[in-house]
PDB file of N, CA and C in Angstrom:
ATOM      1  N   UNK A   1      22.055  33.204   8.626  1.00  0.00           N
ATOM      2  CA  UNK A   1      20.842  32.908   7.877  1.00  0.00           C
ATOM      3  C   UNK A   1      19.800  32.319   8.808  1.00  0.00           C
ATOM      4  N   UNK A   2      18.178  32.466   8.420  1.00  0.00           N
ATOM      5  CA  UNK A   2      17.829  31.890   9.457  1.00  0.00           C
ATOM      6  C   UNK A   2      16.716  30.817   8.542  1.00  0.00           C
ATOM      7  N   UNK A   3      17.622  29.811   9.221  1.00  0.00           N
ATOM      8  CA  UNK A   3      16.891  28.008   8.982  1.00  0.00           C
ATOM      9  C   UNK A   3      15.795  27.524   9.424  1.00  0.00           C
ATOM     10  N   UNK A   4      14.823  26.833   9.627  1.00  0.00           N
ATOM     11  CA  UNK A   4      13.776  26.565  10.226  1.00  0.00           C
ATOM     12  C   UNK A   4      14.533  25.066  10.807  1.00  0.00           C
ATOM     13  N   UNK A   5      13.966  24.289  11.479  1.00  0.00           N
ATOM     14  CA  UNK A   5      14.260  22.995  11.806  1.00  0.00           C
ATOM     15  C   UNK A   5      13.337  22.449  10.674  1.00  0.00           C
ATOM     16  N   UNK A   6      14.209  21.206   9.817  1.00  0.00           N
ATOM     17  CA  UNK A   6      13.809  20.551   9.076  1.00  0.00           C
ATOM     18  C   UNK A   6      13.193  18.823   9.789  1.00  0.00           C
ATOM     19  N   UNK A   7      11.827  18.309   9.736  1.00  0.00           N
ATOM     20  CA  UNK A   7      12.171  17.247  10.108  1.00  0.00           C
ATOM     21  C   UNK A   7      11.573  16.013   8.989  1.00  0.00           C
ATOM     22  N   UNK A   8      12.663  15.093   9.235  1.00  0.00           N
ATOM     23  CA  UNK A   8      11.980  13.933   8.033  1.00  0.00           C
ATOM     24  C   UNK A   8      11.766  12.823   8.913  1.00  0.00           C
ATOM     25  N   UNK A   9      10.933  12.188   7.784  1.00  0.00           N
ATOM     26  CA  UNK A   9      10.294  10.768   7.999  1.00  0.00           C
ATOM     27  C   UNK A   9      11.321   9.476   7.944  1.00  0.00           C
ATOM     28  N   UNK A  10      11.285   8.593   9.808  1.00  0.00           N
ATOM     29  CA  UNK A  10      12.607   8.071   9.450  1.00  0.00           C
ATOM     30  C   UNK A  10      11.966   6.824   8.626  1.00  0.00           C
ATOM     31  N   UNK A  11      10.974   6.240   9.058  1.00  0.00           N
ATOM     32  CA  UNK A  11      10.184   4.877   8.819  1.00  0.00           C
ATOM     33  C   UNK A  11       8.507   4.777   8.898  1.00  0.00           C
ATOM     34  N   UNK A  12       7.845   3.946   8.950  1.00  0.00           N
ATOM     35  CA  UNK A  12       6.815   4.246   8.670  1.00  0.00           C
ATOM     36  C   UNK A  12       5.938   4.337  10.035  1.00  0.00           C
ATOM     37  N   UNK A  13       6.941   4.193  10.756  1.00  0.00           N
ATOM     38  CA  UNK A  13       6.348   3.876  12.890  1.00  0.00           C
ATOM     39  C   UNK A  13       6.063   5.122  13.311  1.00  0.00           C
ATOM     40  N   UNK A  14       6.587   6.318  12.579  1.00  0.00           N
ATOM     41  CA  UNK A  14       6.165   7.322  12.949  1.00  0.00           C
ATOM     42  C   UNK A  14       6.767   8.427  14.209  1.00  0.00           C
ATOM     43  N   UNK A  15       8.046   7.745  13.567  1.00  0.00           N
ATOM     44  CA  UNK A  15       9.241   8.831  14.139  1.00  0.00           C
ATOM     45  C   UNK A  15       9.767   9.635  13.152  1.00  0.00           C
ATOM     46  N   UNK A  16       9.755  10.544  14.072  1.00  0.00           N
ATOM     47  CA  UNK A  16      10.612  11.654  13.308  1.00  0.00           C
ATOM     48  C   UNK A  16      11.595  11.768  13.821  1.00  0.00           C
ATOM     49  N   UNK A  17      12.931  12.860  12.901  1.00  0.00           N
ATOM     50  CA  UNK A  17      13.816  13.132  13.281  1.00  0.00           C
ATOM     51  C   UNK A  17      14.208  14.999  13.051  1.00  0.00           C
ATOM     52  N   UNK A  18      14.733  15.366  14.160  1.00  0.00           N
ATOM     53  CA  UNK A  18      14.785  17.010  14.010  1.00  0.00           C
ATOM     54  C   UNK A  18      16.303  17.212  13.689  1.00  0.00           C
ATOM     55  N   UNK A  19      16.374  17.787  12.388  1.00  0.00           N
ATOM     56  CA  UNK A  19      18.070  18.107  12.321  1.00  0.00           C
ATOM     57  C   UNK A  19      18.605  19.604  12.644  1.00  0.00           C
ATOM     58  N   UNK A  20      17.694  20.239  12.440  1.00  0.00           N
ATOM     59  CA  UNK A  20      18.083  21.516  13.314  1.00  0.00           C
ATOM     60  C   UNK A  20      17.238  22.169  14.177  1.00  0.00           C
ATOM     61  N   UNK A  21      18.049  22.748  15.347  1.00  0.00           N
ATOM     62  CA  UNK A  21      17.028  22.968  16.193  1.00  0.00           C
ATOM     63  C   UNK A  21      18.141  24.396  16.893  1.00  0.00           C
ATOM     64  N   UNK A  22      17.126  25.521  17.725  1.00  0.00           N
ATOM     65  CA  UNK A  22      17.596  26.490  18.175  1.00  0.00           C
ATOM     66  C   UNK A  22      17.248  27.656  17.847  1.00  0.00           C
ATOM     67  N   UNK A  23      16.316  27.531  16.666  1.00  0.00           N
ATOM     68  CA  UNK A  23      15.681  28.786  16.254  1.00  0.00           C
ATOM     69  C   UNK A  23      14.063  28.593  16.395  1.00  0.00           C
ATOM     70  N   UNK A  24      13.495  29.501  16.415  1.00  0.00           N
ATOM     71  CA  UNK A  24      12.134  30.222  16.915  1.00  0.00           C
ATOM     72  C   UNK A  24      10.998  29.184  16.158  1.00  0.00           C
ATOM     73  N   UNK A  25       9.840  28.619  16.665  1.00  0.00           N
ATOM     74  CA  UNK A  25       8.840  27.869  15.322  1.00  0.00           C
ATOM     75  C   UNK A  25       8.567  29.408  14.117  1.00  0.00           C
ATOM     76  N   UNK A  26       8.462  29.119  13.424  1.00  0.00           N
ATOM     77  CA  UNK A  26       7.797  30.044  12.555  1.00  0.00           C
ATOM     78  C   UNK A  26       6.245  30.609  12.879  1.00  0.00           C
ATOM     79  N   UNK A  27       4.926  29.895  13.699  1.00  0.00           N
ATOM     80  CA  UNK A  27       4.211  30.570  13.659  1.00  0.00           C
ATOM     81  C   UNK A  27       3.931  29.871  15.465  1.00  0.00           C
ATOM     82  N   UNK A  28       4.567  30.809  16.451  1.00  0.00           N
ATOM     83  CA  UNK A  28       4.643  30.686  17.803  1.00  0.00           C
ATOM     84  C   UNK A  28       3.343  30.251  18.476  1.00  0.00           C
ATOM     85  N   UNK A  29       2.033  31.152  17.860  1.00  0.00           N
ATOM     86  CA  UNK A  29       0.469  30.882  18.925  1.00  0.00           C
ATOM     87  C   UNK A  29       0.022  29.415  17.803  1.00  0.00           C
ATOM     88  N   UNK A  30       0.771  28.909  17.201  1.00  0.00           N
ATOM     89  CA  UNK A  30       0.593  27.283  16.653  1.00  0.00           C
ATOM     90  C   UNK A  30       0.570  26.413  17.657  1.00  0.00           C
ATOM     91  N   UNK A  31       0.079  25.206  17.929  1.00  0.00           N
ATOM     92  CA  UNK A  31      -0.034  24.617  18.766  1.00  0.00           C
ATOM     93  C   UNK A  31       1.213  23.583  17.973  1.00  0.00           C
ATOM     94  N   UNK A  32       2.097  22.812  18.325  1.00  0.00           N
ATOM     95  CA  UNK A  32       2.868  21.190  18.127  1.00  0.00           C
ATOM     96  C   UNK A  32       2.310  20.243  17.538  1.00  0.00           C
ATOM     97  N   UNK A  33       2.376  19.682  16.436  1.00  0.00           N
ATOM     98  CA  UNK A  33       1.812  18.819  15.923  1.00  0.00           C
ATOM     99  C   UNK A  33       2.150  17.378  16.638  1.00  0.00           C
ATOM    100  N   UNK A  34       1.024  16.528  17.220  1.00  0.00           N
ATOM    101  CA  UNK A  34       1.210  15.808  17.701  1.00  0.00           C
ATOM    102  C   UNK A  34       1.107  14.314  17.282  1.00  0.00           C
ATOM    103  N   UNK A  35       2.674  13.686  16.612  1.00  0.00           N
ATOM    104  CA  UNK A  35       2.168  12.327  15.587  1.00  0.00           C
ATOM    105  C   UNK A  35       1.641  11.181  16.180  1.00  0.00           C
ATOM    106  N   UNK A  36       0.511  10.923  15.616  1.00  0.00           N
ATOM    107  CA  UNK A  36       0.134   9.502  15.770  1.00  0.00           C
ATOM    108  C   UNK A  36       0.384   8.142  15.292  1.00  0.00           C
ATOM    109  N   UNK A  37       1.017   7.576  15.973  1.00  0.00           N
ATOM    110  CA  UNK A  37       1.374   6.142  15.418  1.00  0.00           C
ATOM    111  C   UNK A  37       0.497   5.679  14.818  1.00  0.00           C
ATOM    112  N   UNK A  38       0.900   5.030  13.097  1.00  0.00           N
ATOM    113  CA  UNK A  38       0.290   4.868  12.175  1.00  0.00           C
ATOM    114  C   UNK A  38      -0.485   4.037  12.518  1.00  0.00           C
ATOM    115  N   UNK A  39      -1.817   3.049  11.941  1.00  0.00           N
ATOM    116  CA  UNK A  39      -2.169   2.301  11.909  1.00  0.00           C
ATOM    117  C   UNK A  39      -1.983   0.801  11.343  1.00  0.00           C
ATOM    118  N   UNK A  40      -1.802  -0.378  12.596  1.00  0.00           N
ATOM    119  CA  UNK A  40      -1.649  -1.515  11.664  1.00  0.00           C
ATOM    120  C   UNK A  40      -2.033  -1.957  10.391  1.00  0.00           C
ATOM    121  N   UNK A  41      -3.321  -1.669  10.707  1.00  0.00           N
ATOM    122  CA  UNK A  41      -4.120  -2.273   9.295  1.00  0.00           C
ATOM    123  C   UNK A  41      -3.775  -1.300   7.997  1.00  0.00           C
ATOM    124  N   UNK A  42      -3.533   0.452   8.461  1.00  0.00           N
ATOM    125  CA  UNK A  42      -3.062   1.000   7.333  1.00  0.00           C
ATOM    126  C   UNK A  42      -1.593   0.704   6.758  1.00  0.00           C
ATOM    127  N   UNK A  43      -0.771   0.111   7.655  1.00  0.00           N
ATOM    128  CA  UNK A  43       0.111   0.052   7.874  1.00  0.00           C
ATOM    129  C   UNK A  43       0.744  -1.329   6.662  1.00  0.00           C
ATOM    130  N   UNK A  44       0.457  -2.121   7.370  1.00  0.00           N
ATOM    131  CA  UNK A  44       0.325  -3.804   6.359  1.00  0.00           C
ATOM    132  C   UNK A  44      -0.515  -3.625   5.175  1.00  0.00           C
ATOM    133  N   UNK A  45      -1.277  -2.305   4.939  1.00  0.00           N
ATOM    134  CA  UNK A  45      -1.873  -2.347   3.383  1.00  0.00           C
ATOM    135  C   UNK A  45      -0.667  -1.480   2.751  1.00  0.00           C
ATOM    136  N   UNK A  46      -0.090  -0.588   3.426  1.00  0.00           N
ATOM    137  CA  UNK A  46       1.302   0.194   2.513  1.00  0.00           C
ATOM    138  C   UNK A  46       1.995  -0.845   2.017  1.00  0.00           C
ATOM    139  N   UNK A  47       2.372  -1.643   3.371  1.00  0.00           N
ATOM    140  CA  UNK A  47       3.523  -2.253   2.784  1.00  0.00           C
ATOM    141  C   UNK A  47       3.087  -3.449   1.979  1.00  0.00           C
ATOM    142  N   UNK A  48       2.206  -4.023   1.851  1.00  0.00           N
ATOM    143  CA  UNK A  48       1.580  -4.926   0.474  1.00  0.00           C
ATOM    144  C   UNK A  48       1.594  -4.440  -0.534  1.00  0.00           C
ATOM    145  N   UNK A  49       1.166  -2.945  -0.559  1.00  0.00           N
ATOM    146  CA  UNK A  49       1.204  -2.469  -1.996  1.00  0.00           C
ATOM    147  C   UNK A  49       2.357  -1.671  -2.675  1.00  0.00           C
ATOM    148  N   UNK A  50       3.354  -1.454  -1.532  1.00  0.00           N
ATOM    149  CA  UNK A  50       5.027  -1.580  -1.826  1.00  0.00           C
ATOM    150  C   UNK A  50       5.666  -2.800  -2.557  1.00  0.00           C
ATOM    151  N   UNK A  51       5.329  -3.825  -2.023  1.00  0.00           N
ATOM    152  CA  UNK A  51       5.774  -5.039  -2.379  1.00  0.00           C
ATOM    153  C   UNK A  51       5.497  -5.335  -3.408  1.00  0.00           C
ATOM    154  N   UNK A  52       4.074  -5.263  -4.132  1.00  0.00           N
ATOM    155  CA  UNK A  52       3.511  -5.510  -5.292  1.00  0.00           C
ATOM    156  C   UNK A  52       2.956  -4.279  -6.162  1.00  0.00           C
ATOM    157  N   UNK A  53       3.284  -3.289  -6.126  1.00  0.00           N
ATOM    158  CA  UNK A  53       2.870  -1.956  -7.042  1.00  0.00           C
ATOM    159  C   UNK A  53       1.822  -2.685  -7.973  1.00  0.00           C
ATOM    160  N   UNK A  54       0.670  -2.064  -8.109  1.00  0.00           N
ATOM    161  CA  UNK A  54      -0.295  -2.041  -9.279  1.00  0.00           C
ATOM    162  C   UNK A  54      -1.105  -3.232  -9.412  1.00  0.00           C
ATOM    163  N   UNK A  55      -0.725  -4.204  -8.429  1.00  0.00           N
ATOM    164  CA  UNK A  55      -1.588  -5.511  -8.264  1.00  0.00           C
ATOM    165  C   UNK A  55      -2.763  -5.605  -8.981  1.00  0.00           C
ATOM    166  N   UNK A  56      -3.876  -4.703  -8.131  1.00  0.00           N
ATOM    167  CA  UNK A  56      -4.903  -4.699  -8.592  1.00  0.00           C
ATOM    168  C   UNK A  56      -5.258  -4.821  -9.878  1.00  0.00           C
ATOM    169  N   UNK A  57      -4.685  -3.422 -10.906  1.00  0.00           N
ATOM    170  CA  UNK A  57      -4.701  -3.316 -11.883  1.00  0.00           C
ATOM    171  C   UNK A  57      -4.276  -4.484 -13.213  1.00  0.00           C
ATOM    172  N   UNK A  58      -3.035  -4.552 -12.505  1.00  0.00           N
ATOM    173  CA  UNK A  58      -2.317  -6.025 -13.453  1.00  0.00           C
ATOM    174  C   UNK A  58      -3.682  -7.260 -13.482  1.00  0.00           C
ATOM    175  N   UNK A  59      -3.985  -7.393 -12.099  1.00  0.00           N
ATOM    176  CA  UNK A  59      -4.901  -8.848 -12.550  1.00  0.00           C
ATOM    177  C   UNK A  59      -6.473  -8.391 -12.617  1.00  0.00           C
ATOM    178  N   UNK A  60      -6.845  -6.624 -12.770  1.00  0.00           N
ATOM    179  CA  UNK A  60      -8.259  -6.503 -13.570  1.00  0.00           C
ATOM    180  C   UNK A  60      -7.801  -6.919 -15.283  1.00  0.00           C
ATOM    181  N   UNK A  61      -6.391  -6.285 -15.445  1.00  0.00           N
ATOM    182  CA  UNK A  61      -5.986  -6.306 -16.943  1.00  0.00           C
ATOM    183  C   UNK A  61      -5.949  -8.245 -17.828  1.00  0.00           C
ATOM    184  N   UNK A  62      -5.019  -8.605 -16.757  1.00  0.00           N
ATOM    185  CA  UNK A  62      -4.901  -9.985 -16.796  1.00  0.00           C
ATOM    186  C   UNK A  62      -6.252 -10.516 -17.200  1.00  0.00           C
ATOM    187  N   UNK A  63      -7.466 -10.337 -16.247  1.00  0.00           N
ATOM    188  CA  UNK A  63      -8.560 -11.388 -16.346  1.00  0.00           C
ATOM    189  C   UNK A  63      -9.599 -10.821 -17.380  1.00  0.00           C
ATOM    190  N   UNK A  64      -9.441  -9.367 -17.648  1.00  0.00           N
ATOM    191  CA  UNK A  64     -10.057  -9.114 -18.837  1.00  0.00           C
ATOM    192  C   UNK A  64      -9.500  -9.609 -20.000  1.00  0.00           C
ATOM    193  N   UNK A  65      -8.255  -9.312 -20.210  1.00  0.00           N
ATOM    194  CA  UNK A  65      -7.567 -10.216 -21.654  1.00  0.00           C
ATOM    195  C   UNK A  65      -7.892 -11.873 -21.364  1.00  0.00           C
ATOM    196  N   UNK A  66      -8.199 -12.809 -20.327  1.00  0.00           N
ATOM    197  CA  UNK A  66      -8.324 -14.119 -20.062  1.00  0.00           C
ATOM    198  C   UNK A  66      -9.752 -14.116 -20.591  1.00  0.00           C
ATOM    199  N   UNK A  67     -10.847 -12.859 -20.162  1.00  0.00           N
ATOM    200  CA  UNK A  67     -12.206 -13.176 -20.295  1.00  0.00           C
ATOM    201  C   UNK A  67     -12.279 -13.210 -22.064  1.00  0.00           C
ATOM    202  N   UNK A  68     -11.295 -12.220 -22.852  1.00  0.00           N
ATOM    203  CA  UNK A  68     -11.637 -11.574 -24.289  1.00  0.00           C
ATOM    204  C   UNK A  68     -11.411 -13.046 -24.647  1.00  0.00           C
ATOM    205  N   UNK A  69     -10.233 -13.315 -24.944  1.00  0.00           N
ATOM    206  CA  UNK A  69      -9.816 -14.500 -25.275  1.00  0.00           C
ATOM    207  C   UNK A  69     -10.625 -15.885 -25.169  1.00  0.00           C
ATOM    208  N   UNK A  70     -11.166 -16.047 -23.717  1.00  0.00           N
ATOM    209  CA  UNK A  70     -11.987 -16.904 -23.640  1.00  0.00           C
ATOM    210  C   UNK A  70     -13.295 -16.658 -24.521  1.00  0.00           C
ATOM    211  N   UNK A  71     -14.161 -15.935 -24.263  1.00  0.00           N
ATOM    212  CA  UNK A  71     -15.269 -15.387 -25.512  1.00  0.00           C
ATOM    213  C   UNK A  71     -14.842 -15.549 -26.832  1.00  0.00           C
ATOM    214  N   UNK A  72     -13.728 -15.584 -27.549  1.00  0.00           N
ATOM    215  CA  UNK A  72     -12.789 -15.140 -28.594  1.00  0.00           C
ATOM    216  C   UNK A  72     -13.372 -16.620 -29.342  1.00  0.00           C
ATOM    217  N   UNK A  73     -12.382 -17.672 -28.107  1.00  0.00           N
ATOM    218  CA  UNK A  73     -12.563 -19.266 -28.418  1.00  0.00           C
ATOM    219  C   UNK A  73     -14.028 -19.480 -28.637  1.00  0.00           C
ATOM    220  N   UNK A  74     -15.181 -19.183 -27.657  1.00  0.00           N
ATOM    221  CA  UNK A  74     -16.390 -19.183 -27.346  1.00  0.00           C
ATOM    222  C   UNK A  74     -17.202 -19.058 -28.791  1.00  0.00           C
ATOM    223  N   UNK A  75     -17.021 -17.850 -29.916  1.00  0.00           N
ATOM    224  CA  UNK A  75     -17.251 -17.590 -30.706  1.00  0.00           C
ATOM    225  C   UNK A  75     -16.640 -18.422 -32.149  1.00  0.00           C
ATOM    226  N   UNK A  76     -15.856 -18.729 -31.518  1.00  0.00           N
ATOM    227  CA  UNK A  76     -15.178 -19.496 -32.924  1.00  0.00           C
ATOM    228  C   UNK A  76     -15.741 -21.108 -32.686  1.00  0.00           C
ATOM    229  N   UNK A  77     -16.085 -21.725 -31.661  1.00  0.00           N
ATOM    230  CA  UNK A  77     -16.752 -22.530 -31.258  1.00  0.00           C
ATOM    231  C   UNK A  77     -18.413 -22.698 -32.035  1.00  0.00           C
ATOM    232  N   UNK A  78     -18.892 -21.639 -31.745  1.00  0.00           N
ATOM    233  CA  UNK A  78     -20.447 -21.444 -32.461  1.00  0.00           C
ATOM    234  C   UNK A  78     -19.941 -21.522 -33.766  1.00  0.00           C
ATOM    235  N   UNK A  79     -19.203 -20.631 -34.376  1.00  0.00           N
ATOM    236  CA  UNK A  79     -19.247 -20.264 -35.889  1.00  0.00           C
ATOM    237  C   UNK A  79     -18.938 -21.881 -36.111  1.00  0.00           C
ATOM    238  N   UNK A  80     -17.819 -22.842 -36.014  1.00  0.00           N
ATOM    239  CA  UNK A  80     -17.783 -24.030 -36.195  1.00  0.00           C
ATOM    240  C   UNK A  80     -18.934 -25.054 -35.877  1.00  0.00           C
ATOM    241  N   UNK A  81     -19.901 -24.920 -35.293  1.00  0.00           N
ATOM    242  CA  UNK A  81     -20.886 -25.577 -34.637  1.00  0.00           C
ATOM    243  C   UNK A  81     -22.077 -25.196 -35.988  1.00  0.00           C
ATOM    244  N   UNK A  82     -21.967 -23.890 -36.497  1.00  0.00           N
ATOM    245  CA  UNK A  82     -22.663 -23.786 -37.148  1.00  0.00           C
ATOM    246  C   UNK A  82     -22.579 -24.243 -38.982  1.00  0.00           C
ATOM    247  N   UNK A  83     -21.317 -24.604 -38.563  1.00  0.00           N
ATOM    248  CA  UNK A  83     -20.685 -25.013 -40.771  1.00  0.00           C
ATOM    249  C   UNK A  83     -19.751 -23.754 -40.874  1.00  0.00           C
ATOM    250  N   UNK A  84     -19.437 -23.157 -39.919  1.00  0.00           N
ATOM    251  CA  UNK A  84     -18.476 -22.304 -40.493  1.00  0.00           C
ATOM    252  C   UNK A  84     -16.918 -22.671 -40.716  1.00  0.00           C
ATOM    253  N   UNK A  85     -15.855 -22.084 -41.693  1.00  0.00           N
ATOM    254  CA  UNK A  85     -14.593 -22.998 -41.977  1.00  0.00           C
ATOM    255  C   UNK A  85     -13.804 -21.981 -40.420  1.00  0.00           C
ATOM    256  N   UNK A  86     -12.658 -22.348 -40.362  1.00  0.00           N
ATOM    257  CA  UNK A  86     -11.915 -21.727 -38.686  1.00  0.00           C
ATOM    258  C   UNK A  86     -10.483 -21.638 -39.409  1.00  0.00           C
ATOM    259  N   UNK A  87      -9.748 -21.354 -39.508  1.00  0.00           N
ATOM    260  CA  UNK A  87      -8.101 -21.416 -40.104  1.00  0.00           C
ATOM    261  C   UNK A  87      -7.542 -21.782 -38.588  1.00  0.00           C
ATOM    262  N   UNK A  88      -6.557 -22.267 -38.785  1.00  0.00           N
ATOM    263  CA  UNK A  88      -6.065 -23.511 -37.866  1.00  0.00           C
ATOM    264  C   UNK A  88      -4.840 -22.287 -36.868  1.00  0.00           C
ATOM    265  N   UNK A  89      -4.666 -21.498 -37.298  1.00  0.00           N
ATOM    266  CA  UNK A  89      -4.001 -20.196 -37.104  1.00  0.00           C
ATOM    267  C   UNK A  89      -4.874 -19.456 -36.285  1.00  0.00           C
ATOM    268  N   UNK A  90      -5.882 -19.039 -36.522  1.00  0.00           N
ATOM    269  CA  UNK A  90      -6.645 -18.424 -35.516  1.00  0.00           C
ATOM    270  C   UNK A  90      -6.816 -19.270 -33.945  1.00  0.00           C
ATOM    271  N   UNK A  91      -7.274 -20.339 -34.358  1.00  0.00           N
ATOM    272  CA  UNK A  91      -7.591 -21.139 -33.298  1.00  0.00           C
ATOM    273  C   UNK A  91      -6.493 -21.176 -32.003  1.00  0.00           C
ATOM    274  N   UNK A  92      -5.148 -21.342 -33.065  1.00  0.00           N
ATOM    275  CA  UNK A  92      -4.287 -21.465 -31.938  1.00  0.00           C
ATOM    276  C   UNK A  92      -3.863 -19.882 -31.575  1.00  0.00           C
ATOM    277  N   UNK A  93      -3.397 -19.011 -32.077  1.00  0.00           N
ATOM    278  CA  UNK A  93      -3.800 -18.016 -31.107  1.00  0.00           C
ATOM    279  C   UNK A  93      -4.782 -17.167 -30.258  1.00  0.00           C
ATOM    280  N   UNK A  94      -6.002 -17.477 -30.573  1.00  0.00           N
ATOM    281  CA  UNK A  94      -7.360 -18.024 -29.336  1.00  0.00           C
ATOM    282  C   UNK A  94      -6.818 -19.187 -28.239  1.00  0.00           C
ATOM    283  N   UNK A  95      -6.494 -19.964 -28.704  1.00  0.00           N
ATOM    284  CA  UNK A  95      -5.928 -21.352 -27.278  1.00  0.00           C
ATOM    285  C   UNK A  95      -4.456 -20.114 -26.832  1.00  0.00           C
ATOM    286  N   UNK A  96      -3.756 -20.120 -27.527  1.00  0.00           N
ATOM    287  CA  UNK A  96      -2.322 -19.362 -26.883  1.00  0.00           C
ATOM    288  C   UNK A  96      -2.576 -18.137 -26.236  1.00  0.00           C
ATOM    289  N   UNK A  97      -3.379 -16.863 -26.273  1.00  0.00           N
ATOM    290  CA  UNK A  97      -4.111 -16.483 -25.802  1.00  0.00           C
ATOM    291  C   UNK A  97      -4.675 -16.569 -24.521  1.00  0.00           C
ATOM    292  N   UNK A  98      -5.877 -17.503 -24.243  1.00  0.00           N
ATOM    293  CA  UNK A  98      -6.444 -17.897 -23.382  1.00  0.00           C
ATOM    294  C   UNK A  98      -4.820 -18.464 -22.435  1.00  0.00           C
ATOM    295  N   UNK A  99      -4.079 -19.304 -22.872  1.00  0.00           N
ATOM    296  CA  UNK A  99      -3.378 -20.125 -22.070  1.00  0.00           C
ATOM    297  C   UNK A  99      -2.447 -18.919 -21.425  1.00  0.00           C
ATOM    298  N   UNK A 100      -2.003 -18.244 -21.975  1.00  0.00           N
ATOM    299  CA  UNK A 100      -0.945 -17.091 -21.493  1.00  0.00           C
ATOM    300  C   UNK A 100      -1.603 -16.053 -20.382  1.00  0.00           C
ATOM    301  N   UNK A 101      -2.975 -15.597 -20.491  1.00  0.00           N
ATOM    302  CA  UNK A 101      -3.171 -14.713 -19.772  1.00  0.00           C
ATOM    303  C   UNK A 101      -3.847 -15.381 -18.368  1.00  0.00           C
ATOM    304  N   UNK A 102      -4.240 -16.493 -19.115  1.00  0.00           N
ATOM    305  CA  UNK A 102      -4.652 -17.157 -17.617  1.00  0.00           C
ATOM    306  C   UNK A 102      -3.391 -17.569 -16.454  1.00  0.00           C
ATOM    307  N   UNK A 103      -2.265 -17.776 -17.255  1.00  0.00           N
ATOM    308  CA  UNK A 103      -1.423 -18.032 -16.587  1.00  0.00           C
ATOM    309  C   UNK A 103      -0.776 -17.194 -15.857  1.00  0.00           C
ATOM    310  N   UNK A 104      -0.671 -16.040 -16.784  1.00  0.00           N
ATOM    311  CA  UNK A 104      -0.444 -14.864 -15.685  1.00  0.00           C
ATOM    312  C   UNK A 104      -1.425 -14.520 -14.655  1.00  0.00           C
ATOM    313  N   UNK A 105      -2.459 -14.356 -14.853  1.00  0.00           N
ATOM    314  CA  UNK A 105      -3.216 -14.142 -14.111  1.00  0.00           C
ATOM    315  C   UNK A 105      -3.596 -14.789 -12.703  1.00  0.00           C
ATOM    316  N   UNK A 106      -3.081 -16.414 -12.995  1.00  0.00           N
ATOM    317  CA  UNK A 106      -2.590 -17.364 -11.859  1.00  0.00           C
ATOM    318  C   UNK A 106      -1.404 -16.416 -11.077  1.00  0.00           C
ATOM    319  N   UNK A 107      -0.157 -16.557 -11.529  1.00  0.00           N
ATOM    320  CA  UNK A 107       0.695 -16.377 -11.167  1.00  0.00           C
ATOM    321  C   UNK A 107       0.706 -14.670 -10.273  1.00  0.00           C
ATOM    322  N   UNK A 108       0.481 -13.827 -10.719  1.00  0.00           N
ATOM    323  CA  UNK A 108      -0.125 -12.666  -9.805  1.00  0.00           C
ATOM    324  C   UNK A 108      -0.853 -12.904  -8.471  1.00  0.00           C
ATOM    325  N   UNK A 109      -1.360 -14.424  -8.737  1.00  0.00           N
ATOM    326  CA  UNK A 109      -2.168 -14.047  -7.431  1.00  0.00           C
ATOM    327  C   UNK A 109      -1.226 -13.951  -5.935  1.00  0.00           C
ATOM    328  N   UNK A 110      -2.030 -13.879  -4.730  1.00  0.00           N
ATOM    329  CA  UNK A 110      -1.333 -13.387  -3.681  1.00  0.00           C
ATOM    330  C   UNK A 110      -1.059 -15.044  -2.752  1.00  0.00           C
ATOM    331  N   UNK A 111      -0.366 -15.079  -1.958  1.00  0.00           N
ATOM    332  CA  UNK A 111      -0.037 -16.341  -1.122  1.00  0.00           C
ATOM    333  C   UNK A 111      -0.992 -16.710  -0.645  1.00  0.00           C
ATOM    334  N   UNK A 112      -2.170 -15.909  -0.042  1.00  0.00           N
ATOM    335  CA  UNK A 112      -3.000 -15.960   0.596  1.00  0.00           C
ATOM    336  C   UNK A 112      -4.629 -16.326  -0.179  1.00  0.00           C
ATOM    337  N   UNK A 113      -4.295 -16.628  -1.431  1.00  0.00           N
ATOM    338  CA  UNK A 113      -5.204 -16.639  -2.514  1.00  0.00           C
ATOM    339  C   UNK A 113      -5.494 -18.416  -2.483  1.00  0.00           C
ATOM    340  N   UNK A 114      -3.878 -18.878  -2.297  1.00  0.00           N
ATOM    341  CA  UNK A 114      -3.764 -20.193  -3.046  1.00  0.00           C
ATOM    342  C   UNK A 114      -4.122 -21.251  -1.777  1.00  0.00           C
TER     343      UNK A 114
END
């Protein structure tokens, strides 16, 4: 049968490895692909966002539910300011609310934040 040489990715430094070898390249007047060692800076952003998948997203999500919530309280604040009645139930899930997402939203942050 005829195999091509397969090669995979051992790590992210930018070695490869050839597991078969002895048969012909497939397209000969091709020139060798020649790898370039990755970049640091691209390099330390992979592996940050290995470490933490979706970061970003989690604490746009986080600080928008912190901002709703906060406005939430904000509004129930006026309506009371103005003679309006508040049920004692709302309030606290406006405070529980606010307190939960802010906290996550703490806690997401990065080492380098604090």
């Amino acid at each position: 049968t005829d195999y091509e040489s397969v090669a995979l990715p051992l790590s992210y430094t930018g070695t490869w490895l050839k597991l078969a070898s002895g048969f012909p390249p497939p397209f000969p007047s091709m020139p060798s692909r020649q790898l370039r060692p990755l970049d640091p800076e691209l390099r330390a952003r992979l592996l940050k966002e290995v470490q933490a998948p979706w970061r970003g997203l989690r604490r746009a999500l986080w600080f928008a539910l912190c901002a709703s919530a906060a406005i939430g309280l904000a509004t129930m604040a006026l309506r009371v300011s103005a003679g309006g009645e508040l049920g004692s139930g709302d309030l606290l899930i406006q405070v529980g609310a606010l307190l939960i997402f802010g906290l996550l939203l703490w806690r997401d942050r990065s080492p380098s934040d604090s």
